[in-house]
C-alpha atoms as a PDB file:
ATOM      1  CA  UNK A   1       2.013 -18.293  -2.976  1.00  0.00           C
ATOM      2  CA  UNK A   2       0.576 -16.163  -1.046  1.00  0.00           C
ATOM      3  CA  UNK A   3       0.395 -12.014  -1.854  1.00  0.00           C
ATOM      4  CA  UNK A   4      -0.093  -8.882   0.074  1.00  0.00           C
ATOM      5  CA  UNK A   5      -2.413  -5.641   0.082  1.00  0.00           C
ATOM      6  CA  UNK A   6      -0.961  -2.584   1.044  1.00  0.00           C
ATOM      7  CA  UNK A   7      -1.746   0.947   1.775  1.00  0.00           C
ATOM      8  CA  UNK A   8       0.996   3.587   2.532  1.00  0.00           C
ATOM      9  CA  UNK A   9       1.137   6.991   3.965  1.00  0.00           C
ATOM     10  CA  UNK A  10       3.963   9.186   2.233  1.00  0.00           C
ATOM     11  CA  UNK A  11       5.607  11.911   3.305  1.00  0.00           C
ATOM     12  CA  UNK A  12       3.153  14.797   2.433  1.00  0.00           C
ATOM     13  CA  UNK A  13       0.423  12.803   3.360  1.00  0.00           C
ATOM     14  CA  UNK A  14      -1.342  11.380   0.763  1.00  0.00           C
ATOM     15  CA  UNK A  15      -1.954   7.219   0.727  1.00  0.00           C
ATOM     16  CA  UNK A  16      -0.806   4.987  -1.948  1.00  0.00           C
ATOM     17  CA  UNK A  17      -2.132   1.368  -2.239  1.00  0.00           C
ATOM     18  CA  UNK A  18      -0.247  -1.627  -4.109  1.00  0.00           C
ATOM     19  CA  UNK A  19       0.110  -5.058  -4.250  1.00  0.00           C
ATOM     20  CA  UNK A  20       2.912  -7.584  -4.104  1.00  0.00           C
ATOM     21  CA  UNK A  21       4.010 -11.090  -3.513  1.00  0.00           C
ATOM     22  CA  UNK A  22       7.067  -9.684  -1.000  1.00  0.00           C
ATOM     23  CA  UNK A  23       6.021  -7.155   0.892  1.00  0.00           C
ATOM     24  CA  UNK A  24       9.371  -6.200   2.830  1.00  0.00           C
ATOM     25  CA  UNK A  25      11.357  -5.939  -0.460  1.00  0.00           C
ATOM     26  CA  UNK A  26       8.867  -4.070  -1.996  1.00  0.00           C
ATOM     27  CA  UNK A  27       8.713  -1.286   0.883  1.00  0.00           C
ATOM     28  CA  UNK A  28      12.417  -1.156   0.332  1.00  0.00           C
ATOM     29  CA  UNK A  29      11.903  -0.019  -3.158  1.00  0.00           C
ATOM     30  CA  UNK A  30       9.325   2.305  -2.698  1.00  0.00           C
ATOM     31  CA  UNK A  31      11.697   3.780   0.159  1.00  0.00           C
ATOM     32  CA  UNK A  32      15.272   3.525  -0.974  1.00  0.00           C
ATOM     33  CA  UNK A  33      15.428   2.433  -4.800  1.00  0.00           C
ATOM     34  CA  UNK A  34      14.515   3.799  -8.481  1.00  0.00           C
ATOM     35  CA  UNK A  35      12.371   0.989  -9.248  1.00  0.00           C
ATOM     36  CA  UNK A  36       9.911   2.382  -6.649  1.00  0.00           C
ATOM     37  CA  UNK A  37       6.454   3.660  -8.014  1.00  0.00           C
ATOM     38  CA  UNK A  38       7.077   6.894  -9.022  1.00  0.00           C
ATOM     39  CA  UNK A  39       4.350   7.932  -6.661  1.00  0.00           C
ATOM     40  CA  UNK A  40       6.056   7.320  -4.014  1.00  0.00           C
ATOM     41  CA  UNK A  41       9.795   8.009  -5.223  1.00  0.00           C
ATOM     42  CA  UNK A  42       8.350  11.642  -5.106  1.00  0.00           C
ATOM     43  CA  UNK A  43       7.066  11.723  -1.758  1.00  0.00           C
ATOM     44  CA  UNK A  44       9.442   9.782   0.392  1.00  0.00           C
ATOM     45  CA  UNK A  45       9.505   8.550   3.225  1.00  0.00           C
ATOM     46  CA  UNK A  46       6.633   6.370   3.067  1.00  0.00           C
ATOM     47  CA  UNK A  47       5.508   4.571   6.172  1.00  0.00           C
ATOM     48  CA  UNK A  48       3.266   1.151   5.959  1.00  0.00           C
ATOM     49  CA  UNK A  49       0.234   1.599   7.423  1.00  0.00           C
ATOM     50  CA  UNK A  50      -2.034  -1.357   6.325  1.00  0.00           C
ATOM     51  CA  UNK A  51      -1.424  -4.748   5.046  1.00  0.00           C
ATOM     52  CA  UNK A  52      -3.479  -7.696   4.369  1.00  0.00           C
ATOM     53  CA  UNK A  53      -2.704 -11.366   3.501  1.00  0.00           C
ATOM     54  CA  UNK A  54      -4.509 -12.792   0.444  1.00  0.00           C
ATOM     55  CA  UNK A  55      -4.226 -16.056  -1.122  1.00  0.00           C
ATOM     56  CA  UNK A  56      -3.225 -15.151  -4.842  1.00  0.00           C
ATOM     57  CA  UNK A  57      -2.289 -12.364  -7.551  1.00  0.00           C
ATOM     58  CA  UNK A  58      -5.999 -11.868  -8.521  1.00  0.00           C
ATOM     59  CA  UNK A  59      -7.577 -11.247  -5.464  1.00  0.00           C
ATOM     60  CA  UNK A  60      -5.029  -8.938  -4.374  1.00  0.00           C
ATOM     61  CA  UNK A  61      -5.286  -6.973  -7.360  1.00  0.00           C
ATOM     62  CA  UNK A  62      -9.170  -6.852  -7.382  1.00  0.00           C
ATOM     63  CA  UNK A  63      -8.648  -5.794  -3.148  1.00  0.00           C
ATOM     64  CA  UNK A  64      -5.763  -3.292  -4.405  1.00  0.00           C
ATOM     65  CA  UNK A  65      -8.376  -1.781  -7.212  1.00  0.00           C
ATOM     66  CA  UNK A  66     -11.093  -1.515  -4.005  1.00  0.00           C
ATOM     67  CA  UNK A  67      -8.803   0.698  -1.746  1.00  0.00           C
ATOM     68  CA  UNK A  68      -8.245   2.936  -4.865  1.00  0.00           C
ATOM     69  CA  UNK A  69     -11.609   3.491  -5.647  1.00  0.00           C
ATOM     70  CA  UNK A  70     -11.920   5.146  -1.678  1.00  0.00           C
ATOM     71  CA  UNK A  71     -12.079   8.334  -0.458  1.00  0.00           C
ATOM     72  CA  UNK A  72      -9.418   9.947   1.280  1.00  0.00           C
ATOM     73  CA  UNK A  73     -12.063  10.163   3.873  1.00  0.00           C
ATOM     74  CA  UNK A  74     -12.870   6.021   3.579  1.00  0.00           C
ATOM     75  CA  UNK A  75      -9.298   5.579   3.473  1.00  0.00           C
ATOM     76  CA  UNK A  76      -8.873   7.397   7.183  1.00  0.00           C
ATOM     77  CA  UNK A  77     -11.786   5.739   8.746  1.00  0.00           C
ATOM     78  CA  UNK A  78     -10.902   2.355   7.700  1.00  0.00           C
ATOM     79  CA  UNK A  79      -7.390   2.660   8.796  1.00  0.00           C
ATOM     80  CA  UNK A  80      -8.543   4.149  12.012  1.00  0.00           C
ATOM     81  CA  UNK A  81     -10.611   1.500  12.493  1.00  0.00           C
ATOM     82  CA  UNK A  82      -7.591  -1.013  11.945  1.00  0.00           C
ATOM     83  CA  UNK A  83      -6.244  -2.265  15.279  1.00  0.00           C
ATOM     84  CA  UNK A  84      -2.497  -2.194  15.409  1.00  0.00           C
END
């Protein structure tokens, strides 16, 4: 089953990144339910601004851990360098 690597941008501007095996119910959550991160449930709305394909729950959580470990500044240039 394939999972997904995410990175966010909420409302005041700071970037959240997660992880998930359904990536359209999970933006839902973070969006519109309680069992959203509290991260974001604090600073909605949150748009989607990166997502990645991976083929299972460890290497999207070792990938998730990498994004976290960036700079707000890595985090801009790498999603600037992201063709949409």
């Amino acid at each position: 089953m394939p999972y997904f690597v995410y990175i966010l941008e909420c409302a005041d501007g700071t970037f959240y990144s997660g992880s998930t095996n359904d990536l359209k119910k999970r933006l839902h959550r973070h969006n519109n339910l309680k069992s959203g991160a509290h991260y974001t449930k604090i600073r909605r709305p949150v748009v989607l601004k990166y997502s990645e394909e991976v083929p299972d729950f460890a290497t999207a959580r070792a990938r998730e851990a990498e994004f976290k470990r960036w700079s707000r500044e890595e985090k801009l240039a790498f999603l600037n360098s992201q063709v949409v």
